[in-house]
Protein backbone atom coordinates (compact mmCIF):
# COMPACT_ATOMS: atom_id res chain seq x y z
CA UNK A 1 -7.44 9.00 -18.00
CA UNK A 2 -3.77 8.88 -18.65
CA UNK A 3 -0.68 9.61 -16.36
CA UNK A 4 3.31 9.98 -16.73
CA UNK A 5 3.76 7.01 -13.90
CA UNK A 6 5.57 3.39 -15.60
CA UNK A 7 3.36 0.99 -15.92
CA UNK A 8 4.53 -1.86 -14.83
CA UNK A 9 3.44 -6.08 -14.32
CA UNK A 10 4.34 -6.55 -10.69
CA UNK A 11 4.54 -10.07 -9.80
CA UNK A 12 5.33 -10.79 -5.45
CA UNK A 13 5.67 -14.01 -4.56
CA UNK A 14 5.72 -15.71 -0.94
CA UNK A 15 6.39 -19.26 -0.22
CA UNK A 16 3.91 -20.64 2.51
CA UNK A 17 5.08 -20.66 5.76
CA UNK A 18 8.88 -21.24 4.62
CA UNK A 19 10.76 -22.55 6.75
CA UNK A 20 8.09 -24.50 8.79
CA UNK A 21 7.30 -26.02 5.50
CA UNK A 22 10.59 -27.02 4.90
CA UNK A 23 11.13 -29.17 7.50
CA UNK A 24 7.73 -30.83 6.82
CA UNK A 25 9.07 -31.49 3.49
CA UNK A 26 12.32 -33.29 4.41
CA UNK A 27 10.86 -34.81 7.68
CA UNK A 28 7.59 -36.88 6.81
CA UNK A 29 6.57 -37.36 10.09
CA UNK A 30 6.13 -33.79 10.28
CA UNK A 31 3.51 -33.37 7.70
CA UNK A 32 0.04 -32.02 9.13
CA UNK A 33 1.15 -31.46 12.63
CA UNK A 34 1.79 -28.03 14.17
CA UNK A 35 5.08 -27.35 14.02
CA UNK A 36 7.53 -24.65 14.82
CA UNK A 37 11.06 -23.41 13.62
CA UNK A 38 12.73 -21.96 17.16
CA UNK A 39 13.67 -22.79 20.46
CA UNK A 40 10.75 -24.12 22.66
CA UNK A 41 12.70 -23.19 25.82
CA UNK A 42 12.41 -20.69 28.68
CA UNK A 43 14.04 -18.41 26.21
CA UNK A 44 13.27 -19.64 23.09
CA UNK A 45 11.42 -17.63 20.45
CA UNK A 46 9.26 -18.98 17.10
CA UNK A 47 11.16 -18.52 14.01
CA UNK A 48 8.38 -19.58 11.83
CA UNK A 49 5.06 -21.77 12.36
CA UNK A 50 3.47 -24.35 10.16
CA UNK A 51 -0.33 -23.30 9.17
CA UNK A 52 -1.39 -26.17 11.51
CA UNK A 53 0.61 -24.56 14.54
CA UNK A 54 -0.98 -21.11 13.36
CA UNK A 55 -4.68 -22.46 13.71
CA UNK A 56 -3.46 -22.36 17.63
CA UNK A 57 -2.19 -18.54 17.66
CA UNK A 58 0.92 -19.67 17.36
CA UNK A 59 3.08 -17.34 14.71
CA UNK A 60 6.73 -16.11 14.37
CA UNK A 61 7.91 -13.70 16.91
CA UNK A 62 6.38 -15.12 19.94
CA UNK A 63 7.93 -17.04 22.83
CA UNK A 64 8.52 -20.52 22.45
CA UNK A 65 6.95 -20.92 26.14
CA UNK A 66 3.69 -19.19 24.97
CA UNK A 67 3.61 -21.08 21.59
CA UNK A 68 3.64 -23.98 23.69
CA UNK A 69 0.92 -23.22 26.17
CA UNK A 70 -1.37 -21.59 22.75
CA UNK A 71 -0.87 -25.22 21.23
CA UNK A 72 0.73 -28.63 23.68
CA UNK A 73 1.24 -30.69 20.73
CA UNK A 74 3.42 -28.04 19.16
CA UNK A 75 6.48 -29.71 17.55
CA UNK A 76 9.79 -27.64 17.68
CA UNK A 77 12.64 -28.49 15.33
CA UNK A 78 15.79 -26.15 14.98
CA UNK A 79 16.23 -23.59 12.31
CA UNK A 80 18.72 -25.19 9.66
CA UNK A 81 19.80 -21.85 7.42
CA UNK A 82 21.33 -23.56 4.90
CA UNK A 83 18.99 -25.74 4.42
CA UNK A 84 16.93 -22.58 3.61
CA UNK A 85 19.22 -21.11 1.56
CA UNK A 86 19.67 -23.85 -1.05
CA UNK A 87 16.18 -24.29 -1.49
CA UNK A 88 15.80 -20.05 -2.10
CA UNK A 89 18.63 -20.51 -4.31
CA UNK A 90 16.26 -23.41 -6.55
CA UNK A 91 13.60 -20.66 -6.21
CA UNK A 92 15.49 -17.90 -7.49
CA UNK A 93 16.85 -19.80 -10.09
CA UNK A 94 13.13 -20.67 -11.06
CA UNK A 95 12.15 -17.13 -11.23
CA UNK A 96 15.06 -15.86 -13.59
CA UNK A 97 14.33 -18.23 -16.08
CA UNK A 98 11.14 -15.45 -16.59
CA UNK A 99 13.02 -12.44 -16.10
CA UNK A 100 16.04 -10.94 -14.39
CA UNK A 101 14.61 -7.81 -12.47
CA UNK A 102 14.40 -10.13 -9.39
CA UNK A 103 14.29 -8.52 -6.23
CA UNK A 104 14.66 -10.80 -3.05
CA UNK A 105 13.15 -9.18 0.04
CA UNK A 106 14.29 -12.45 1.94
CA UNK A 107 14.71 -16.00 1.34
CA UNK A 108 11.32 -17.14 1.02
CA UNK A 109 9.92 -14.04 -1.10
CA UNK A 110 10.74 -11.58 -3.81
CA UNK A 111 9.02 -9.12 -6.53
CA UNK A 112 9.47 -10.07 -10.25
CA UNK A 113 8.78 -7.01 -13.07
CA UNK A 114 7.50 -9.30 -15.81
CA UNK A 115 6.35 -6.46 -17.96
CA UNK A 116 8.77 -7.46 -20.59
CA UNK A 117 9.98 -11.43 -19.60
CA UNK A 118 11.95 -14.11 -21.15
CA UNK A 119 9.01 -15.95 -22.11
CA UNK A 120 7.24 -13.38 -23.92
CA UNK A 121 3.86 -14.25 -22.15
CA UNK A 122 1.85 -10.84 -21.74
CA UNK A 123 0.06 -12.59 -18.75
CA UNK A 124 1.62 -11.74 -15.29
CA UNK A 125 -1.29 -13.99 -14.34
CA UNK A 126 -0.45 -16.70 -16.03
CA UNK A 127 3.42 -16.53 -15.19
CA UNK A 128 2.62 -16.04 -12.02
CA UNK A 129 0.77 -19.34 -11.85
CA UNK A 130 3.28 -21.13 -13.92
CA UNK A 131 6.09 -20.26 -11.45
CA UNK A 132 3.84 -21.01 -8.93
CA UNK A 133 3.19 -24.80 -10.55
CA UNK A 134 7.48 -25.17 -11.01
CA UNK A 135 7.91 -24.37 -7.32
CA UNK A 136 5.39 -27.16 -6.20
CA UNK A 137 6.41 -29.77 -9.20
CA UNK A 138 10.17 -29.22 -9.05
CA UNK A 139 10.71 -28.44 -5.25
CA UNK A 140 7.87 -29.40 -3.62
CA UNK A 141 6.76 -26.71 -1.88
CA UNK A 142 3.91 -24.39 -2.28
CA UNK A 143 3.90 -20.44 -3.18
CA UNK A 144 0.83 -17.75 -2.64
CA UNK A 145 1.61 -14.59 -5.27
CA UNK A 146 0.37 -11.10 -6.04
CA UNK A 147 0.23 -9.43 -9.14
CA UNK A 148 -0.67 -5.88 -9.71
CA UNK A 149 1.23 -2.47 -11.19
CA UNK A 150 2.96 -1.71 -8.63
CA UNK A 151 5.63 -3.25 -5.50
CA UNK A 152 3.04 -2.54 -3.35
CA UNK A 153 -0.12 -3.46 -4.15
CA UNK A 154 1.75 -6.75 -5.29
CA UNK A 155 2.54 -6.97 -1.97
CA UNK A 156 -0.58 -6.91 -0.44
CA UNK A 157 -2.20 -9.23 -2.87
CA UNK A 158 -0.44 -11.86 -2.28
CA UNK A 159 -1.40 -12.21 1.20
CA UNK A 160 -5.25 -12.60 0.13
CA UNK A 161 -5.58 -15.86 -1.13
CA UNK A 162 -2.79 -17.93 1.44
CA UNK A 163 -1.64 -20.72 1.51
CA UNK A 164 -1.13 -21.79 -2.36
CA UNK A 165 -3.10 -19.56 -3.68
CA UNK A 166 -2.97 -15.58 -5.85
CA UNK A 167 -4.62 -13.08 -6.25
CA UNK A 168 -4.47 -10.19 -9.27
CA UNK A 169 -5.17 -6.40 -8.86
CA UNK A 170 -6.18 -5.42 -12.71
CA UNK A 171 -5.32 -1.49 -13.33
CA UNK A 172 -9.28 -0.74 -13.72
CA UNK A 173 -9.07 -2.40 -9.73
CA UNK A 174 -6.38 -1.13 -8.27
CA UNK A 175 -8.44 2.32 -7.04
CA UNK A 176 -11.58 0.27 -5.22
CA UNK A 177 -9.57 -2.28 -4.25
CA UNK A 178 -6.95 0.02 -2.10
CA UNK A 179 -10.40 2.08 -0.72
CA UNK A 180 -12.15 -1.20 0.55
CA UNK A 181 -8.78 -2.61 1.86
CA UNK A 182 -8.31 -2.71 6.09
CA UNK A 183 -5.93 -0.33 7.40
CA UNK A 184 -4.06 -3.13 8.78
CA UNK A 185 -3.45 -4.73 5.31
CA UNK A 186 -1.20 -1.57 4.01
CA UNK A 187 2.40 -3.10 3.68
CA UNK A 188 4.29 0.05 5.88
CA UNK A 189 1.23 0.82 8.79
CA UNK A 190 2.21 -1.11 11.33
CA UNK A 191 0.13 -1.95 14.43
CA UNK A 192 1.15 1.26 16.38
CA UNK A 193 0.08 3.19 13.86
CA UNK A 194 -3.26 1.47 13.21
CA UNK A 195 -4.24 2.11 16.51
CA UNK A 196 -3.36 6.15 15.79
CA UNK A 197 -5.58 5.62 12.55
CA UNK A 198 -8.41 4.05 14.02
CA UNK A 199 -7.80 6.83 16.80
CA UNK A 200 -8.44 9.73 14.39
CA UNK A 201 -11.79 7.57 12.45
CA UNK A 202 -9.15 5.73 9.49
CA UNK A 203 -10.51 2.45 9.51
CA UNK A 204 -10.56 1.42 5.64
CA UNK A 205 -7.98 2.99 2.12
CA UNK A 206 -11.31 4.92 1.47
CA UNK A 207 -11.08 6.82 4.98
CA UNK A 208 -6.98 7.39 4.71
CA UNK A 209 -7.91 8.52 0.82
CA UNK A 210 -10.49 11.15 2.62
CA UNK A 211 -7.43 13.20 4.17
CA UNK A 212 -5.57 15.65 2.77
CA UNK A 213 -1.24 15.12 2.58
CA UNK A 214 -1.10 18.06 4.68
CA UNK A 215 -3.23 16.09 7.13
CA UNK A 216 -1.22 13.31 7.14
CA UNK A 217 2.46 14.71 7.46
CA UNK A 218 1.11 16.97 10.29
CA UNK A 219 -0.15 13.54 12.12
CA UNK A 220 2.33 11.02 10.31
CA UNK A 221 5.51 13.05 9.69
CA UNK A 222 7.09 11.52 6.44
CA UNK A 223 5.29 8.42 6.36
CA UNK A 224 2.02 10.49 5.81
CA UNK A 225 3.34 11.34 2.34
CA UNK A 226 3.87 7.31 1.58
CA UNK A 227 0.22 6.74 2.85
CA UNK A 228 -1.16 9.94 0.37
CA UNK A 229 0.13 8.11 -2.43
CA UNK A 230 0.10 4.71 -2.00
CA UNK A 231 -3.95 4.88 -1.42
CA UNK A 232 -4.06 6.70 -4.97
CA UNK A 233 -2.17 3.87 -6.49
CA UNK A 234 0.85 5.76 -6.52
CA UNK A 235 4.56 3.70 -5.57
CA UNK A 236 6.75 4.03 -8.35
CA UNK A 237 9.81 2.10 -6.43
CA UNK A 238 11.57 -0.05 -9.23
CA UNK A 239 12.14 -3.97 -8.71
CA UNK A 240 15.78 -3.71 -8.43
CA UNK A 241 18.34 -6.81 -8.31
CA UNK A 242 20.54 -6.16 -6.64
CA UNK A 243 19.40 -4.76 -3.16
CA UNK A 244 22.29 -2.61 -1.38
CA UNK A 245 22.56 -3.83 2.22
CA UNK A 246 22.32 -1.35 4.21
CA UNK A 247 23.42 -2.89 7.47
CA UNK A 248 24.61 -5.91 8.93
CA UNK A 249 24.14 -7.74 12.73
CA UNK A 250 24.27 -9.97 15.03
CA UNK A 251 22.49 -10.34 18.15
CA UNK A 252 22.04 -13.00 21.24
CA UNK A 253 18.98 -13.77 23.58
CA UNK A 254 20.35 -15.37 26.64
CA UNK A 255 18.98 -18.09 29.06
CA UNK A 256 19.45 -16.01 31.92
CA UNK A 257 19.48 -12.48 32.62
CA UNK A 258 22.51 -10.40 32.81
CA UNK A 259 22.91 -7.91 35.54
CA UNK A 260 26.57 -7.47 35.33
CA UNK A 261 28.35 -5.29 32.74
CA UNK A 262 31.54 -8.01 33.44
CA UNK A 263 29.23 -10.97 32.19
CA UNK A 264 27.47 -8.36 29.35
CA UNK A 265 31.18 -7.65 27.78
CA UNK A 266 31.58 -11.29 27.07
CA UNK A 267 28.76 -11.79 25.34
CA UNK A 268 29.69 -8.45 23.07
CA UNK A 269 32.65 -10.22 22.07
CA UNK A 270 31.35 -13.46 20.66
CA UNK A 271 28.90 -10.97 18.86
CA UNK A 272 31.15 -8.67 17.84
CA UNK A 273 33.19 -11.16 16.10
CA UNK A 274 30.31 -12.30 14.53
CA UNK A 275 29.22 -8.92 12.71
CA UNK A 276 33.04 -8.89 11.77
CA UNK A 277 32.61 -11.94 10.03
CA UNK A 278 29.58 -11.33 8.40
CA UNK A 279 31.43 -7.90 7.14
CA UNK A 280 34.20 -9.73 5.57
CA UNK A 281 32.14 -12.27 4.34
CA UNK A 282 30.19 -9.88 2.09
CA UNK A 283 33.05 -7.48 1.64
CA UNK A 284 31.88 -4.67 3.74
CA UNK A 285 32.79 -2.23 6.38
CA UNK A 286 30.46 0.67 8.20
CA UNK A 287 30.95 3.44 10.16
CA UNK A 288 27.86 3.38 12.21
CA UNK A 289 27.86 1.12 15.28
CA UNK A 290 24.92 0.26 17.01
CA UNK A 291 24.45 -1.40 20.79
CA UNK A 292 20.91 -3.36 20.79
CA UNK A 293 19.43 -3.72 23.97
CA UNK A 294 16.38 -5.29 25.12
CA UNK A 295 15.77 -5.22 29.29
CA UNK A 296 14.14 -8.23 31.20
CA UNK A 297 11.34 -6.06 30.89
CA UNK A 298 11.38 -6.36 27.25
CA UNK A 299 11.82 -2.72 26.82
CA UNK A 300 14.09 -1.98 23.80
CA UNK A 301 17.22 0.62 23.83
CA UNK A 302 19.46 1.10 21.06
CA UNK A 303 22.59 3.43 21.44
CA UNK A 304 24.81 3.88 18.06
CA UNK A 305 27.74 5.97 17.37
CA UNK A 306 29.62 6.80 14.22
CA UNK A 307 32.88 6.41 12.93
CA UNK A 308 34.98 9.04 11.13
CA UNK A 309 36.00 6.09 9.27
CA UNK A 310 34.35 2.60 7.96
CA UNK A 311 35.53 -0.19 9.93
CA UNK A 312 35.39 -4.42 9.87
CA UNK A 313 37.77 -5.42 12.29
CA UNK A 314 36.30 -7.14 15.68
CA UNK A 315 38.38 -5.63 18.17
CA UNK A 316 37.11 -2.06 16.74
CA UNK A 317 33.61 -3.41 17.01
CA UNK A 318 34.04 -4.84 20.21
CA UNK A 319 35.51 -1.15 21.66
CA UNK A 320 32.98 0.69 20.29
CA UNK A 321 30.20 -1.36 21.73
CA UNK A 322 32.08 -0.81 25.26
CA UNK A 323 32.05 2.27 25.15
CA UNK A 324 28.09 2.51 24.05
CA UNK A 325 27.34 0.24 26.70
CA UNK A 326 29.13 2.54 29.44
CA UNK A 327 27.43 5.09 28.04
CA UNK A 328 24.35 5.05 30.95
CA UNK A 329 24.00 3.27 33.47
CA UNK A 330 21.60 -0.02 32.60
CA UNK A 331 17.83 0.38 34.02
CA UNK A 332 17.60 -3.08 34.42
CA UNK A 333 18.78 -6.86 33.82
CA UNK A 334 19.27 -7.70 29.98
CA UNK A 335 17.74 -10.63 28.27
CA UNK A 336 19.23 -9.37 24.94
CA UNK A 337 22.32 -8.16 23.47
CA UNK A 338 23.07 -7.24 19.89
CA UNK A 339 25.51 -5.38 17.60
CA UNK A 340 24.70 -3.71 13.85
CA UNK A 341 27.03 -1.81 11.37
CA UNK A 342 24.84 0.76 8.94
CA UNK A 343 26.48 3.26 7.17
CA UNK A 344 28.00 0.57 5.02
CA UNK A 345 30.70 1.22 2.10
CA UNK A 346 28.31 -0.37 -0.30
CA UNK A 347 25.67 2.23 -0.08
CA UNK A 348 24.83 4.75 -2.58
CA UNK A 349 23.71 7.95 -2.39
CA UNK A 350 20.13 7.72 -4.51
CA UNK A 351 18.02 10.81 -6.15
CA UNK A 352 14.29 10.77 -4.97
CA UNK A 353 12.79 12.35 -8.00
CA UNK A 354 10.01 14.93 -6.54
CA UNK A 355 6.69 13.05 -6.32
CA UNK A 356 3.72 14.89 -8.05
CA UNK A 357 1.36 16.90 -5.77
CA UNK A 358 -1.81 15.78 -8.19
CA UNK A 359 -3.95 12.98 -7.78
CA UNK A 360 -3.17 10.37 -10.49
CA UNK A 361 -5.16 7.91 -12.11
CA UNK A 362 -3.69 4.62 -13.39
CA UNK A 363 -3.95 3.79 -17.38
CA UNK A 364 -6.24 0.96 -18.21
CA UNK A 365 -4.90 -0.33 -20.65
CA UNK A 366 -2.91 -2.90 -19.02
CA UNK A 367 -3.08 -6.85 -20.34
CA UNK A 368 -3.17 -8.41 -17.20
């Protein structure tokens, strides 16, 4: 069976538990206890969580007060960013010594297209493992990867075999592998969704691969095209280096509860000078502001408006933001204020090529 798709050796890779696992590293006393990035106050929230703190149900996301009652031992140390960053930067280094199509998702993962590398291995396997072996032996800290022909079954592989561990999707694979997968594993269905898929009998790749794309954009809208092809084997997004940014924020959970709009402005301006400098830090302006609001209820709002004209200055920020906040009155007390600029100067306008209507079937003959 042939097909007019790239074939490509997708390698993602995901260091374990990141951040968490940093702090273990430069703290000793830290090793094999739970422990978790984020504030442990009334207010705080888990930036990351050590696989020891995870055994507990503790994981990034959720409040520090409920991490704390899920595990009492729980350790909390303070995020330290660029801390973070300089180790990413030792990883990325790492991984363009292989190749240069390096595309960072975030600092502690990225997908690598080693079809053609540096090193001239035709093992994605093996490089894979190698890179994983530098990580541990040069930095000290452990890596899980994927490999497979595409971003996103890369993706999903490496999850599998966590912590320290990878897994590889050969081409002969890919098909049974993506119809025996969970629902919940597909990188892009998210938990509201899974609920509507288990709603309408999609419980495994093999049930979503069972419905027809007009099926799925009548019950999906445009993500039921994404889920047509990516259970076929079908994602033929390129690793790409340089990732435009497409927006830029800032945002502030407070210890108490606003009620008044007087109080709620001064918060907008510390944040809205910090989007400003984040903008001329990278070199960037937008058009599109965006007022983040999350109620003591912890119902979200979000309220944008855009600009005939790209903008980086705070005082511009800051006005806009007023006038989105007067915009209705507020439901209830905030616990959560936040600013974003999209619509950014650094965007470009990309072709999507037409995606074939046929069902494809991914070429064999792959050295994996």
């Amino acid at each position: 069976m042939s097909s007019d798709l790239p074939i490509r050796k997708i390698i993602h890779i995901d260091m374990d538990a990141f951040y968490a696992s940093v702090e273990q590293m430069d703290n000793p006393e830290l090793r094999g206890k739970p422990v978790a990035v984020g504030g442990g106050g009334t207010r705080g929230v888990v930036s990351a969580a050590s696989y020891e703190a995870r055994e507990f149900g503790v994981r990034s996301a959720i409040s520090g007060m409920q991490a704390r009652r899920n595990c009492p031992d729980l350790i909390f140390v303070k995020p330290r960013f660029d801390r973070y960053t300089e180790i990413s930067k030792k990883i990325r280094k790492i991984f363009l010594d292989y190749t240069d199509l390096v595309e960072p998702l975030s600092l502690d993962e990225a997908y690598l297209d080693v079809t053609e590398n540096k090193k001239g291995n035709p093992s994605a396997t093996l490089i894979a493992k190698e890179i994983r072996d530098r990580i541990f032996n040069e930095i000290g800290l452990t890596a899980s990867a994927g490999i497979s022909i595409n971003k996103f079954i890369a993706k999903v592989a490496s999850d599998y075999n966590k912590p320290n561990g990878q897994k590889t999707v050969n081409p002969e694979d890919v098909l049974s592998f993506l119809e025996d997968l969970d629902i919940r594993k597909f990188y892009g269905v998210g938990k509201v969704t899974a609920e509507k898929m288990y709603q309408k009998g999609i419980f495994t790749g093999k049930d979503l691969k069972s419905k027809s794309l007009e099926y799925l954009k009548e019950q999906f809208g445009k993500s039921g095209r994404y889920y047509y092809y990516i259970v076929r084997g079908i994602h033929t997004s390129e690793v790409k280096p340089n990732r435009t940014r497409k927006s830029l924020a800032a945002e502030r959970t407070f210890q108490e509860n606003l009620s008044s709009e007087i109080f709620m402005l001064e918060k907008l301006k510390h944040i809205a000078e910090e989007v400003s400098r984040r903008l001329n830090k990278s070199k960037v302006a937008g058009k599109t502001v965006t007022l983040k609001i999350k109620y003591s209820d912890f119902t979200l709002q979000t309220r944008s408006k855009t600009l005939p004209y790209f903008i980086n200055d705070k005082d511009i920020i800051l006005d806009t933001a007023k006038d989105l906040l007067y915009q209705e009155k507020m439901s209830n007390s905030v616990r959560l204020l936040g600013i974003s600029l999209s619509n950014l100067n650094t965007e470009k306008t990309i072709k999507q090529t037409a995606s074939k209507e046929n069902e494809v079937s991914v070429q064999l003959q792959f050295g994996f």
